[in-house]
PDB file of N, CA and C in Angstrom:
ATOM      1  N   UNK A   1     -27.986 -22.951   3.740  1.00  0.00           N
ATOM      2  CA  UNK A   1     -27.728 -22.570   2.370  1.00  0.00           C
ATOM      3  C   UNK A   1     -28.994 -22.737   1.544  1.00  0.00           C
ATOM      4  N   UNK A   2     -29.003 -21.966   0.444  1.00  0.00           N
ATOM      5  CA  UNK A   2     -30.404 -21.878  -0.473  1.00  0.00           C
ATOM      6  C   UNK A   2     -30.426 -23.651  -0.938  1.00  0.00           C
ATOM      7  N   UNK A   3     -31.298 -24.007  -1.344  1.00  0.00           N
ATOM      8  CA  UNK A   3     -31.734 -25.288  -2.024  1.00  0.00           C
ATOM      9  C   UNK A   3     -31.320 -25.731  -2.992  1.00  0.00           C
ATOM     10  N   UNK A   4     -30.703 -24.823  -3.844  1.00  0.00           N
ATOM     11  CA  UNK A   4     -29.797 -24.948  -5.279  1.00  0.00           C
ATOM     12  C   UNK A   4     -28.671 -26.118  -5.230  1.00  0.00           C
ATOM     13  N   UNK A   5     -28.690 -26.901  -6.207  1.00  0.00           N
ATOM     14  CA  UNK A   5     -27.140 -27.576  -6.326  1.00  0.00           C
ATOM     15  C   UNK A   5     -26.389 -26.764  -7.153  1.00  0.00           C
ATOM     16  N   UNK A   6     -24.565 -27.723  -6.614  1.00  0.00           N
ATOM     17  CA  UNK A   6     -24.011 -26.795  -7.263  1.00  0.00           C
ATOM     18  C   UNK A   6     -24.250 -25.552  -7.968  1.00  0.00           C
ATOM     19  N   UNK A   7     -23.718 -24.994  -6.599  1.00  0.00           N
ATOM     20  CA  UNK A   7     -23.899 -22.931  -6.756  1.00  0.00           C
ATOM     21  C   UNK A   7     -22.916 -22.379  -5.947  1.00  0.00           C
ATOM     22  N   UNK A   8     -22.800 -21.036  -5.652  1.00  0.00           N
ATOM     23  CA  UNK A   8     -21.776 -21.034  -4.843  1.00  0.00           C
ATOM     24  C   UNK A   8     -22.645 -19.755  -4.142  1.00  0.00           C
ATOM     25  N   UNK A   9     -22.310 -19.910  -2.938  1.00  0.00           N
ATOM     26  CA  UNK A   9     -23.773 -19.079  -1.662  1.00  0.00           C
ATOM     27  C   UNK A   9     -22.707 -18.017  -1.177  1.00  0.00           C
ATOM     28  N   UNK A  10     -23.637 -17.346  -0.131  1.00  0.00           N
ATOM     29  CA  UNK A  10     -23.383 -16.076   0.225  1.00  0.00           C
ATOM     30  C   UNK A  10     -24.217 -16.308   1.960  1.00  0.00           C
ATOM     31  N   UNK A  11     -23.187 -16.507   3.183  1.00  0.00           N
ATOM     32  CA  UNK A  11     -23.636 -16.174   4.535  1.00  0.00           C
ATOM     33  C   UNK A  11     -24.660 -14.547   4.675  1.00  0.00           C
ATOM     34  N   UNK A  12     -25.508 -14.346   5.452  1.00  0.00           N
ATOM     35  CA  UNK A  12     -25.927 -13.155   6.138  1.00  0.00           C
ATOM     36  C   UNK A  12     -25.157 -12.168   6.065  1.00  0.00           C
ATOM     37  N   UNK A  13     -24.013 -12.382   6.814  1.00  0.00           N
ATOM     38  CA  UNK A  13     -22.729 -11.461   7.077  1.00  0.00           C
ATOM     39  C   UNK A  13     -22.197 -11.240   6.420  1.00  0.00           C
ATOM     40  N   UNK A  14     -21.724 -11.977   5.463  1.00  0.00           N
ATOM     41  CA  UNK A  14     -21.071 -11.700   3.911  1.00  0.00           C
ATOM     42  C   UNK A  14     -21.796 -10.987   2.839  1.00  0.00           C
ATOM     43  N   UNK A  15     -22.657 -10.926   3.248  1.00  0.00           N
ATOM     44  CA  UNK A  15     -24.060 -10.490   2.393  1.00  0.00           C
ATOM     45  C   UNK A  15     -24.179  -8.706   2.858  1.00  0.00           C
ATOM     46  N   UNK A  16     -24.546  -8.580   4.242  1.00  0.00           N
ATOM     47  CA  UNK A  16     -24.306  -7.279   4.710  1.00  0.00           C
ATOM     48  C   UNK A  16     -23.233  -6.648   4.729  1.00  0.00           C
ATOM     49  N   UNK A  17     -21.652  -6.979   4.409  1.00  0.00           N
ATOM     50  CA  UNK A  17     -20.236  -6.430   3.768  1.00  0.00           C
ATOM     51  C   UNK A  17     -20.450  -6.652   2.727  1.00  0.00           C
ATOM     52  N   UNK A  18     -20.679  -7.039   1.878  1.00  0.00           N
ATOM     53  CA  UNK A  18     -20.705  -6.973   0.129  1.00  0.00           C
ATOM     54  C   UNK A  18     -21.492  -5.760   0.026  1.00  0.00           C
ATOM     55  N   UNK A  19     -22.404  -5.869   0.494  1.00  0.00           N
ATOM     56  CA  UNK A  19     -23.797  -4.694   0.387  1.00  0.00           C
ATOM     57  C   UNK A  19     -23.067  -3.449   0.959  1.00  0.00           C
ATOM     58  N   UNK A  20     -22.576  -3.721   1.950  1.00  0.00           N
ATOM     59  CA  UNK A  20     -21.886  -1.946   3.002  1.00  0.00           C
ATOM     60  C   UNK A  20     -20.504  -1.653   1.612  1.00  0.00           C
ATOM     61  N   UNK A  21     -19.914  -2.736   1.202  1.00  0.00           N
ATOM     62  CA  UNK A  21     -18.468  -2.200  -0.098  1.00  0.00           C
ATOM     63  C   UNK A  21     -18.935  -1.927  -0.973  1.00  0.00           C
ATOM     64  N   UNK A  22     -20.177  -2.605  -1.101  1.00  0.00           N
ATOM     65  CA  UNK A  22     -20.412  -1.592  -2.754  1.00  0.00           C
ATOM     66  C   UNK A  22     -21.059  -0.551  -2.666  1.00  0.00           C
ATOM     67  N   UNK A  23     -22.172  -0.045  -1.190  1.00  0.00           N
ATOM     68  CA  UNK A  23     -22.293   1.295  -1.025  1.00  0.00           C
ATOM     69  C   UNK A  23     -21.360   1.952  -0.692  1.00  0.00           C
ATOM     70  N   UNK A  24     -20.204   1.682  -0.178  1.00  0.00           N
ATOM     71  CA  UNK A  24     -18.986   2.717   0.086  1.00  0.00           C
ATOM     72  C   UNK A  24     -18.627   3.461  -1.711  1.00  0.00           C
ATOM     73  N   UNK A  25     -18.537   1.918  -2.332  1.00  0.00           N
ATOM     74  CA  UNK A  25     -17.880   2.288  -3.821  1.00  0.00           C
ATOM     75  C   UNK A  25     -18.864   3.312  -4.593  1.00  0.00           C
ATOM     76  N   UNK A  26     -19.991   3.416  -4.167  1.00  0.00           N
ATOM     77  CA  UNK A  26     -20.636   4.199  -5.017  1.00  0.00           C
ATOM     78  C   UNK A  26     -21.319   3.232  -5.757  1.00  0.00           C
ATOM     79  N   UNK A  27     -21.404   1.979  -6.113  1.00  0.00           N
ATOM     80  CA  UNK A  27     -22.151   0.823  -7.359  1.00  0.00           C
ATOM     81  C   UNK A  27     -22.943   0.213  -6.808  1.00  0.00           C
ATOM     82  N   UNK A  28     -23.564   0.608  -5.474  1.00  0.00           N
ATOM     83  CA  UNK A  28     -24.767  -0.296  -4.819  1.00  0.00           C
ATOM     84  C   UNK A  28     -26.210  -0.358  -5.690  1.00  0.00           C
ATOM     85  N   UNK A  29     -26.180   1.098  -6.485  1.00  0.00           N
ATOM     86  CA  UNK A  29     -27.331   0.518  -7.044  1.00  0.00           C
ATOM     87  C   UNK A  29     -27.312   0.625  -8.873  1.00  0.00           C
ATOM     88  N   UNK A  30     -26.304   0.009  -9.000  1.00  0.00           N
ATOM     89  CA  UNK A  30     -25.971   0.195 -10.571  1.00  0.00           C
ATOM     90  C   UNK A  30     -25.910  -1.735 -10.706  1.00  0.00           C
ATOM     91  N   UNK A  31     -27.043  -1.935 -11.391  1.00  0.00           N
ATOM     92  CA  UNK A  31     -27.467  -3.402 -11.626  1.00  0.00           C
ATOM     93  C   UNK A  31     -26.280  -4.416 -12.091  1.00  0.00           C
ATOM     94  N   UNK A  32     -25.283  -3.009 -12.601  1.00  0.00           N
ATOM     95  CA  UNK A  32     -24.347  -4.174 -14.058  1.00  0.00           C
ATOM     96  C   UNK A  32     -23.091  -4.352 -12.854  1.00  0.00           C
ATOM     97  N   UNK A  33     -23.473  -4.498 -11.847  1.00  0.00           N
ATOM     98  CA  UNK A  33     -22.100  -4.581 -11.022  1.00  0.00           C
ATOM     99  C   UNK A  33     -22.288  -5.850 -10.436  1.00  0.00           C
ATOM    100  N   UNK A  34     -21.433  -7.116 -10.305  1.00  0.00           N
ATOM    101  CA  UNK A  34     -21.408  -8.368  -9.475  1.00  0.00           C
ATOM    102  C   UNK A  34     -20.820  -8.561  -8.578  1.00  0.00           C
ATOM    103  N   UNK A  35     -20.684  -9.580  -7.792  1.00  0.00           N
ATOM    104  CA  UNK A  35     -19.414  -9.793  -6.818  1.00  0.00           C
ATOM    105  C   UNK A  35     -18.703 -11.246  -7.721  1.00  0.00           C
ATOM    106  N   UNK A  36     -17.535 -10.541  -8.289  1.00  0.00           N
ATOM    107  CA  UNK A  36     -16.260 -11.339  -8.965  1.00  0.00           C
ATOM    108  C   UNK A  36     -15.494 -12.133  -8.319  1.00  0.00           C
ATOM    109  N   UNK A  37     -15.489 -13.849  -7.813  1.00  0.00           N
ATOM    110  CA  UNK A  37     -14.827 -14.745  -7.178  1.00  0.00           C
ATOM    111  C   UNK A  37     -14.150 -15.455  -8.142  1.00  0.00           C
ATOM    112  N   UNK A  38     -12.918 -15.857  -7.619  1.00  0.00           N
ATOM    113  CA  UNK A  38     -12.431 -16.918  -8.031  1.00  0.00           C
ATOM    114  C   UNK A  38     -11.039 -17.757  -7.507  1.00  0.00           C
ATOM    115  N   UNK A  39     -10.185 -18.449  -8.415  1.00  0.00           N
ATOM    116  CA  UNK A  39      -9.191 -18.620  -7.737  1.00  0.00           C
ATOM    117  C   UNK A  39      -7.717 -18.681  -8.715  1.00  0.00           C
ATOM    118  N   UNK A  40      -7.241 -18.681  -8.019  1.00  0.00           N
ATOM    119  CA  UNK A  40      -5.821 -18.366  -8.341  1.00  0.00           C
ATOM    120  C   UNK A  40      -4.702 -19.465  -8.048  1.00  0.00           C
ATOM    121  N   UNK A  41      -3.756 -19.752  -8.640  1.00  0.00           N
ATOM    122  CA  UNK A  41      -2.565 -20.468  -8.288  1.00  0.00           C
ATOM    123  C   UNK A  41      -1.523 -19.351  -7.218  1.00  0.00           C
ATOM    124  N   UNK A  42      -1.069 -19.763  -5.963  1.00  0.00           N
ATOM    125  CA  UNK A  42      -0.154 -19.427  -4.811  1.00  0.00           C
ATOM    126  C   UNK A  42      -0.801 -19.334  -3.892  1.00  0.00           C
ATOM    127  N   UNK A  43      -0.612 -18.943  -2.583  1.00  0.00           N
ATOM    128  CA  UNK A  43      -0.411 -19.135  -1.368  1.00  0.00           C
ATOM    129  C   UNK A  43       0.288 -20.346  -0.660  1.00  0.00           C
ATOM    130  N   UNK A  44       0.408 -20.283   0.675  1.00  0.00           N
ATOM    131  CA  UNK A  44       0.793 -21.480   1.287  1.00  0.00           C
ATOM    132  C   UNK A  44       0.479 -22.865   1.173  1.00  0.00           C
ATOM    133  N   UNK A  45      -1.177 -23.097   0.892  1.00  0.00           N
ATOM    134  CA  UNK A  45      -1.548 -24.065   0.292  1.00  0.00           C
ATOM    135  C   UNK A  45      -0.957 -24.703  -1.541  1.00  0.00           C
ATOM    136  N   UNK A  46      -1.125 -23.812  -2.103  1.00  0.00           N
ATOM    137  CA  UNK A  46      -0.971 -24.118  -3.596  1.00  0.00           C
ATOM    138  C   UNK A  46      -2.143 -23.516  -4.531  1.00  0.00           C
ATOM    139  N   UNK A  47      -3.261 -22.961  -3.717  1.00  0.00           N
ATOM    140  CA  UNK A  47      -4.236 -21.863  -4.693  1.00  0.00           C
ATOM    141  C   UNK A  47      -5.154 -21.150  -3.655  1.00  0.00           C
ATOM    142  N   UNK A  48      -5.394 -19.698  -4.087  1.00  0.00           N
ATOM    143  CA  UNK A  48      -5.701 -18.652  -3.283  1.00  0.00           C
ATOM    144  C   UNK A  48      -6.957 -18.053  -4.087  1.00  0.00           C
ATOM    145  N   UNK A  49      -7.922 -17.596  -3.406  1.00  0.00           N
ATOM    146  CA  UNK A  49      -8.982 -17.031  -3.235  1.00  0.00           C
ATOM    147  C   UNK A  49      -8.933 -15.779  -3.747  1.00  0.00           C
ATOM    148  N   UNK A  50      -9.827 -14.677  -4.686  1.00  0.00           N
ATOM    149  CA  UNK A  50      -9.760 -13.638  -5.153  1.00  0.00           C
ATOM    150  C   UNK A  50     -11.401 -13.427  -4.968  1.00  0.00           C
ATOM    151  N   UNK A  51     -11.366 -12.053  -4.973  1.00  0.00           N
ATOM    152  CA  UNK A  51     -12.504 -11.251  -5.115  1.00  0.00           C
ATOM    153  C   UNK A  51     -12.427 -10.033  -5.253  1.00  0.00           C
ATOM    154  N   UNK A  52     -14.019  -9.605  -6.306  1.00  0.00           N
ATOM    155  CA  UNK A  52     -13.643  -8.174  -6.576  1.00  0.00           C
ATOM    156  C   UNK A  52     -15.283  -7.921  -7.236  1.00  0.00           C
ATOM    157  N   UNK A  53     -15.160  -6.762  -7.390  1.00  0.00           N
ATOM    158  CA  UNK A  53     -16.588  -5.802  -7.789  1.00  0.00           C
ATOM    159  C   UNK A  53     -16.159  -5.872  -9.536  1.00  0.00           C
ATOM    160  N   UNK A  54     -17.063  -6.488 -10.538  1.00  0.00           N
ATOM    161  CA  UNK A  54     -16.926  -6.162 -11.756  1.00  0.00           C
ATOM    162  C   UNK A  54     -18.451  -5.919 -12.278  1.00  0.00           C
ATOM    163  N   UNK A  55     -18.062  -5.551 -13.170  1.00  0.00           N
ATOM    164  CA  UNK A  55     -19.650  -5.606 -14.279  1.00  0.00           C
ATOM    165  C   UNK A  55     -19.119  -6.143 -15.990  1.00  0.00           C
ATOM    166  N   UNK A  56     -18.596  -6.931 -16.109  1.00  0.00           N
ATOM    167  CA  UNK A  56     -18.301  -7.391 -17.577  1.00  0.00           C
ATOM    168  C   UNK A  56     -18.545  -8.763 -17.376  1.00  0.00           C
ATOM    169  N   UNK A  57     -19.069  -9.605 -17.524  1.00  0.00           N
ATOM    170  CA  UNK A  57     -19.723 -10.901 -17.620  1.00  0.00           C
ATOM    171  C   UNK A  57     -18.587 -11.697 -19.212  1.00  0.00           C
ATOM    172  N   UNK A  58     -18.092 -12.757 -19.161  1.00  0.00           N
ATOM    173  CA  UNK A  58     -17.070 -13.012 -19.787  1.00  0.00           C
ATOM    174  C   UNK A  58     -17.742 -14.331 -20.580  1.00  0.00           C
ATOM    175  N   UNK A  59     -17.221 -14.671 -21.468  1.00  0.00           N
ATOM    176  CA  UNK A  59     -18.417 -16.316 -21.952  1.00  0.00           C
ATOM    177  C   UNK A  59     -18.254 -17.207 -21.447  1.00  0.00           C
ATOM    178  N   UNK A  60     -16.805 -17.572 -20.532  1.00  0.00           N
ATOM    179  CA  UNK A  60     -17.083 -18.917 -20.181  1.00  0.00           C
ATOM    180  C   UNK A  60     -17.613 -18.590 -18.569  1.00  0.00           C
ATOM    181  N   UNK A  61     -17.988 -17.605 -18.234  1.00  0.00           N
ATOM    182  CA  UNK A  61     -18.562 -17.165 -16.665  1.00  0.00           C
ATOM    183  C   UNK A  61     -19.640 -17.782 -16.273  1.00  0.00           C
ATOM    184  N   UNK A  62     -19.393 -18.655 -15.546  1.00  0.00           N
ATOM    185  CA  UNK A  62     -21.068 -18.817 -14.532  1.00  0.00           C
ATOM    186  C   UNK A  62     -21.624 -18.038 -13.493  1.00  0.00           C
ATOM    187  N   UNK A  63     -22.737 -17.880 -13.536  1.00  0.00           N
ATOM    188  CA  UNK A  63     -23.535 -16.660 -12.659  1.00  0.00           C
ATOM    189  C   UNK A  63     -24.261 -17.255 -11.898  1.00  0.00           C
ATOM    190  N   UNK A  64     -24.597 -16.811 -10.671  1.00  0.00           N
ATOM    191  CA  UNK A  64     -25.337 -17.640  -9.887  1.00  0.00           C
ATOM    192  C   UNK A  64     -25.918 -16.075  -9.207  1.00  0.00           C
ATOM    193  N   UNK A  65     -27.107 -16.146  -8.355  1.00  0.00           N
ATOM    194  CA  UNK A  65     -27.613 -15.582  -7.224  1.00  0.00           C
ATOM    195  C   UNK A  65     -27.542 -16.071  -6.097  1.00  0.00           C
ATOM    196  N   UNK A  66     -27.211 -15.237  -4.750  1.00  0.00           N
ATOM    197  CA  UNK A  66     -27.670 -16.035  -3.542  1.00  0.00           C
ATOM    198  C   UNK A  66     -27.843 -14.707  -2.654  1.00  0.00           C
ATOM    199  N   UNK A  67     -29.285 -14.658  -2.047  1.00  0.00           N
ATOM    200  CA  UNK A  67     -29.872 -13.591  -1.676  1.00  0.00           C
ATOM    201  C   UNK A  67     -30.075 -12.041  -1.839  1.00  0.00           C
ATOM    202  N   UNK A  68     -30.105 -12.096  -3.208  1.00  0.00           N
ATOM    203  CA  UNK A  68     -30.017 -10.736  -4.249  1.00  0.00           C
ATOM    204  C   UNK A  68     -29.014 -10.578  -4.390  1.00  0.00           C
ATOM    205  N   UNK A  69     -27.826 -11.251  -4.330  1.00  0.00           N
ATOM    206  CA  UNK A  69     -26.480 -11.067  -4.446  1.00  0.00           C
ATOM    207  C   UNK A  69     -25.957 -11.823  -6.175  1.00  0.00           C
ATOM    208  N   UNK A  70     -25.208 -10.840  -6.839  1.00  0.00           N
ATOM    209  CA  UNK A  70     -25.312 -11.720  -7.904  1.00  0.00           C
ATOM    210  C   UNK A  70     -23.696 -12.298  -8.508  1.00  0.00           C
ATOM    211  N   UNK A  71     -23.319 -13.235  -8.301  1.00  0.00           N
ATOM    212  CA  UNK A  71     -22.186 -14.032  -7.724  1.00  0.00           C
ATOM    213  C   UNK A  71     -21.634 -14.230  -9.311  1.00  0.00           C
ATOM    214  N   UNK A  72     -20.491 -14.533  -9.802  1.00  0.00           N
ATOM    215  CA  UNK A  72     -20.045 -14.460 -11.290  1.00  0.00           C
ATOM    216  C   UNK A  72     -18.205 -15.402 -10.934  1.00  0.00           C
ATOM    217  N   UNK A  73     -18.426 -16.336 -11.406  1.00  0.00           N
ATOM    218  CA  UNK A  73     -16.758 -16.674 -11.857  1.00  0.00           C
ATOM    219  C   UNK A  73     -16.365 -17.603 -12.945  1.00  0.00           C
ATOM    220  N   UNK A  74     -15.357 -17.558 -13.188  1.00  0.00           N
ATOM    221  CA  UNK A  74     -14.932 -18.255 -14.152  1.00  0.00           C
ATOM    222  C   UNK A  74     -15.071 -19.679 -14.165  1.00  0.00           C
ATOM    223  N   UNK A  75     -15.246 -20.398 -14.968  1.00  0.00           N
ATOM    224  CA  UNK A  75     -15.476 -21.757 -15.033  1.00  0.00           C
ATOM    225  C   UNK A  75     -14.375 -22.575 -14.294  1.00  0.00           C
ATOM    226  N   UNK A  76     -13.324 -22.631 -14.564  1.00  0.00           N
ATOM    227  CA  UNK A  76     -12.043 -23.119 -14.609  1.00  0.00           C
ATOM    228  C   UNK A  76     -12.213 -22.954 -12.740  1.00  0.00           C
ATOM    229  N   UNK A  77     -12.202 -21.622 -12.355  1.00  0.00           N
ATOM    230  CA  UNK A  77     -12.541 -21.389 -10.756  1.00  0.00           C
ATOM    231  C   UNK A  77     -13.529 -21.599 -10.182  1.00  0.00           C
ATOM    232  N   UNK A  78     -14.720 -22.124 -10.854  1.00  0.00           N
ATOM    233  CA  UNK A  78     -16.295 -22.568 -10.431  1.00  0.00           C
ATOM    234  C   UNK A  78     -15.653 -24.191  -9.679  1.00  0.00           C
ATOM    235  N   UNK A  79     -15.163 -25.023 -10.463  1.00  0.00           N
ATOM    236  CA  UNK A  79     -14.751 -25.867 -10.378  1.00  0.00           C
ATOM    237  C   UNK A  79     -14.137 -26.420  -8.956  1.00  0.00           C
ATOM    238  N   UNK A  80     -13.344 -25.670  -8.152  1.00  0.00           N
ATOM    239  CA  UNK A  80     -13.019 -25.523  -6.958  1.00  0.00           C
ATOM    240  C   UNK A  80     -13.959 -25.107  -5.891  1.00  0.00           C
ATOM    241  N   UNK A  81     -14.861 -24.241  -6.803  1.00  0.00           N
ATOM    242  CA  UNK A  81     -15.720 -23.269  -5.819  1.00  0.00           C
ATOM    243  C   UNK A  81     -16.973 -24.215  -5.738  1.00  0.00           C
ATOM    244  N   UNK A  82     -17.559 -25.129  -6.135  1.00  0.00           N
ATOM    245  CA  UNK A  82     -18.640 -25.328  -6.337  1.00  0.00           C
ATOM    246  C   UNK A  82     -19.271 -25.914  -4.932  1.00  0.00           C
ATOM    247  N   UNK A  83     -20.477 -25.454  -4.769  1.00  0.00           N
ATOM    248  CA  UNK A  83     -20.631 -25.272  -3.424  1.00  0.00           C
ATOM    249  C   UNK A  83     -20.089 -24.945  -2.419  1.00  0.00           C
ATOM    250  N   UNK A  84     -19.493 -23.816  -2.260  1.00  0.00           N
ATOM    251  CA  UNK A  84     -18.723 -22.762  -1.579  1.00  0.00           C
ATOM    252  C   UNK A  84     -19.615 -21.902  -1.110  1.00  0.00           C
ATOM    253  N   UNK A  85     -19.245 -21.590   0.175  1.00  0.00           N
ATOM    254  CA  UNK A  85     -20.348 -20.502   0.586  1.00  0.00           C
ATOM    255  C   UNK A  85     -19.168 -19.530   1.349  1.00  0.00           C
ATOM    256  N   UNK A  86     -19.397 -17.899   0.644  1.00  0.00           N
ATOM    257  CA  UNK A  86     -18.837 -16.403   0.963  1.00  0.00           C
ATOM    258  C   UNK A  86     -19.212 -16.078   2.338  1.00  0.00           C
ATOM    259  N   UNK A  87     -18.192 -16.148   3.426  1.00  0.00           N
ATOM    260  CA  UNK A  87     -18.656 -16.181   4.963  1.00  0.00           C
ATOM    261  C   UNK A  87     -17.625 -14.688   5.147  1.00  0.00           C
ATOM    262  N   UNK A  88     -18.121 -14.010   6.470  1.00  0.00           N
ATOM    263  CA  UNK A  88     -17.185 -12.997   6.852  1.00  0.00           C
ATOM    264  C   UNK A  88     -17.038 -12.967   8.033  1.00  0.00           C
ATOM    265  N   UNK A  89     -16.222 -13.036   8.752  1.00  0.00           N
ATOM    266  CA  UNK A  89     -16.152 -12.883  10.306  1.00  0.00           C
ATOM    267  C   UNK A  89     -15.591 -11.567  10.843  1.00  0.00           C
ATOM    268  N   UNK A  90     -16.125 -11.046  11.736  1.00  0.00           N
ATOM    269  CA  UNK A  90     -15.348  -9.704  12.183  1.00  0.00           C
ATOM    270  C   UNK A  90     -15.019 -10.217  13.308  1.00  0.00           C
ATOM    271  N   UNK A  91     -14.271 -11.450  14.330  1.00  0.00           N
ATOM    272  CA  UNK A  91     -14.687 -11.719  15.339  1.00  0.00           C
ATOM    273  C   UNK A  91     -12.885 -11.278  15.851  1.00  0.00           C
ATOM    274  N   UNK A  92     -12.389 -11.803  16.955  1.00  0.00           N
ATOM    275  CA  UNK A  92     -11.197 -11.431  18.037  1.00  0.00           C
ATOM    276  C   UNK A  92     -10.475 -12.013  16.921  1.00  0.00           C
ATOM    277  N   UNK A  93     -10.194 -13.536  16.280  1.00  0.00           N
ATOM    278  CA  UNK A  93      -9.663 -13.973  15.635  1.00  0.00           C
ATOM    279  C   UNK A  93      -9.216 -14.018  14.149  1.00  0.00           C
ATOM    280  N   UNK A  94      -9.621 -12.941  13.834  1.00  0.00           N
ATOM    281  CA  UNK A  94      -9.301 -12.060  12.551  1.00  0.00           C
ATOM    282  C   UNK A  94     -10.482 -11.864  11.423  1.00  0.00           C
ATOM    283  N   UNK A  95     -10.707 -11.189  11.217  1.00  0.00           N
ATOM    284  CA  UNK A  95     -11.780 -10.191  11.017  1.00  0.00           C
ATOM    285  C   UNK A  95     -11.659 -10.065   8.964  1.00  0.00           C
ATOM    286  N   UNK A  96     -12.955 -10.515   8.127  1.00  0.00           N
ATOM    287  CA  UNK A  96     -12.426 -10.342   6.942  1.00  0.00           C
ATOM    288  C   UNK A  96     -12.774 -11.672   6.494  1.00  0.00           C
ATOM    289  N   UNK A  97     -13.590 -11.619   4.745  1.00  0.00           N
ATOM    290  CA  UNK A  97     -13.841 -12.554   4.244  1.00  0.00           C
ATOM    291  C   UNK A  97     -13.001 -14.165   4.372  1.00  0.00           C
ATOM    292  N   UNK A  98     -13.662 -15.056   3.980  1.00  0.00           N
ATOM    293  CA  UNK A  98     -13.154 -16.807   3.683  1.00  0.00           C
ATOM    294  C   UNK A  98     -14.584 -17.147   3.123  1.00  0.00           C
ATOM    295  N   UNK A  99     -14.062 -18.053   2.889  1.00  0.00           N
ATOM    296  CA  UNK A  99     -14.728 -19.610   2.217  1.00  0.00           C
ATOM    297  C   UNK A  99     -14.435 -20.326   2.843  1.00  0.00           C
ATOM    298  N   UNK A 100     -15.938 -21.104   3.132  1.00  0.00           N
ATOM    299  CA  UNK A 100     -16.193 -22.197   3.449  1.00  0.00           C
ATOM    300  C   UNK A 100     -16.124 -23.256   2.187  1.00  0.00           C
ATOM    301  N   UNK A 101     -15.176 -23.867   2.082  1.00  0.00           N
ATOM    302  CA  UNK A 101     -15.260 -24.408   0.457  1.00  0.00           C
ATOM    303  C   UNK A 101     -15.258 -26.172   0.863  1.00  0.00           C
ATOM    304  N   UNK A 102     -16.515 -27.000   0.958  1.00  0.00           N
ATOM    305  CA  UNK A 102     -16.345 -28.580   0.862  1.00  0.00           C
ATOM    306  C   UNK A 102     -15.552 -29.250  -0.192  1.00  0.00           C
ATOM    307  N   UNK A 103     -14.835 -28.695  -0.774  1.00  0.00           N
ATOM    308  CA  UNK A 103     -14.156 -29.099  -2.180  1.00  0.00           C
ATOM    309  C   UNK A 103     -12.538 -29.498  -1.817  1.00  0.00           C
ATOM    310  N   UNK A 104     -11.917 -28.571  -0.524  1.00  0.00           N
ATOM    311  CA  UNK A 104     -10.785 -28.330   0.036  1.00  0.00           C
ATOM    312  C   UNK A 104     -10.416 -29.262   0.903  1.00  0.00           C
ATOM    313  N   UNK A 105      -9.081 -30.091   0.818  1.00  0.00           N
ATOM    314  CA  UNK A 105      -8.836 -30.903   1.379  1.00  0.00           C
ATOM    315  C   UNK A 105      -8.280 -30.668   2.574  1.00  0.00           C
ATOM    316  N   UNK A 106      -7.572 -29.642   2.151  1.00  0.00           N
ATOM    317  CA  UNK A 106      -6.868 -28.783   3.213  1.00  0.00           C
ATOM    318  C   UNK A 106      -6.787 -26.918   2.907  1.00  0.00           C
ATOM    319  N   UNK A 107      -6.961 -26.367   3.697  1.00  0.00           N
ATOM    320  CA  UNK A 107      -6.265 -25.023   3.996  1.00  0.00           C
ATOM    321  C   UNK A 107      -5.363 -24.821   5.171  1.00  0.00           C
ATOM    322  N   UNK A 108      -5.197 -23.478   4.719  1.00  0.00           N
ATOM    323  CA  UNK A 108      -3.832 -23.073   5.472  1.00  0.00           C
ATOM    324  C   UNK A 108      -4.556 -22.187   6.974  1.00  0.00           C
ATOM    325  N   UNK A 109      -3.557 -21.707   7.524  1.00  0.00           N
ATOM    326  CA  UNK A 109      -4.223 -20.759   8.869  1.00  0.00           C
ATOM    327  C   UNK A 109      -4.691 -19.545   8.871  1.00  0.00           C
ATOM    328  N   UNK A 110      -4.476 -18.974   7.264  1.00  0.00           N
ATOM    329  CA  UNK A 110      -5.071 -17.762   7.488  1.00  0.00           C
ATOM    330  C   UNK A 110      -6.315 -17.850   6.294  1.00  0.00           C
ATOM    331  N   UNK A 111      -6.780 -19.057   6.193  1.00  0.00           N
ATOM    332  CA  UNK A 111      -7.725 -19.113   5.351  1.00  0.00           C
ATOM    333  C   UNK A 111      -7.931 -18.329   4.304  1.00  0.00           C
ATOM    334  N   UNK A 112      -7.195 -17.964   3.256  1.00  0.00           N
ATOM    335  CA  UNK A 112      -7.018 -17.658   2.108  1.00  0.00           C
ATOM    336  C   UNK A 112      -6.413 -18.279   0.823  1.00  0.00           C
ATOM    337  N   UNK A 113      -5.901 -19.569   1.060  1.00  0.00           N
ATOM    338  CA  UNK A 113      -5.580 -20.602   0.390  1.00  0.00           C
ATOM    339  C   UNK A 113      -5.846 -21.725   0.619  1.00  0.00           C
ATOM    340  N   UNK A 114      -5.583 -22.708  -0.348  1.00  0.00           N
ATOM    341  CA  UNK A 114      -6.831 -24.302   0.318  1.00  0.00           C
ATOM    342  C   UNK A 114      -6.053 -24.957  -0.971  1.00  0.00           C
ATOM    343  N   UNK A 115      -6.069 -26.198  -0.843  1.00  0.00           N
ATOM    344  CA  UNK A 115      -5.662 -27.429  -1.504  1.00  0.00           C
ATOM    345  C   UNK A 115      -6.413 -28.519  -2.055  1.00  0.00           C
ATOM    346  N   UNK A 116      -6.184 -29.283  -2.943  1.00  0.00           N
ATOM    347  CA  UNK A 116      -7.871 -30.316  -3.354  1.00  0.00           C
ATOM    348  C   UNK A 116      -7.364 -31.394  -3.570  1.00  0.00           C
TER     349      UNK A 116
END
């Protein structure tokens, strides 16, 4: 992971699918576009993982970079996330973003929800 404290990172692989979805979307090279994380109350655990392509930057938003990637969430969801790193696996065992999140006491089996 980059050298930064509290930030929230971006794997290789996660990095080359962020990059391949937003050239699919057409916004790969339109600057005002981020990758939008955060979290949510439900899943099996008790709070679930979101992501999405925005360009509106909000006031209480923290922004971070991690390898030209330019990372944006809400405070309230920074909080959970902090030092979290955006991993993607395409492997036999199911294929498709997670977090690696040290903050999580527990998650569930399909790694999309986590507990603190």
């Amino acid at each position: 992971m980059a050298g930064a404290e509290n930030a929230i990172f971006i794997s290789d692989k996660a990095l080359d699918k962020v990059s391949q979805l937003m050239n699919d979307a057409g916004i790969k090279e339109d600057s005002s576009y981020f990758l939008r994380v955060g979290v949510v109350g439900g899943g099996c655990s008790g709070l679930s993982y979101k992501m999405d392509f925005d360009n509106e930057v909000k006031p209480m938003d923290q922004v971070f970079e991690d390898k030209g990637i330019k990372i944006v969430t809400d405070l309230k969801s920074f909080l959970y996330l902090v030092n979290t790193e955006l991993q993607f696996s395409d492997g036999l065992n199911g294929k498709g973003f997670y977090f690696s999140n040290p903050n999580a006491s527990r998650s569930c089996g399909c790694g999309e929800s986590f507990a603190v």
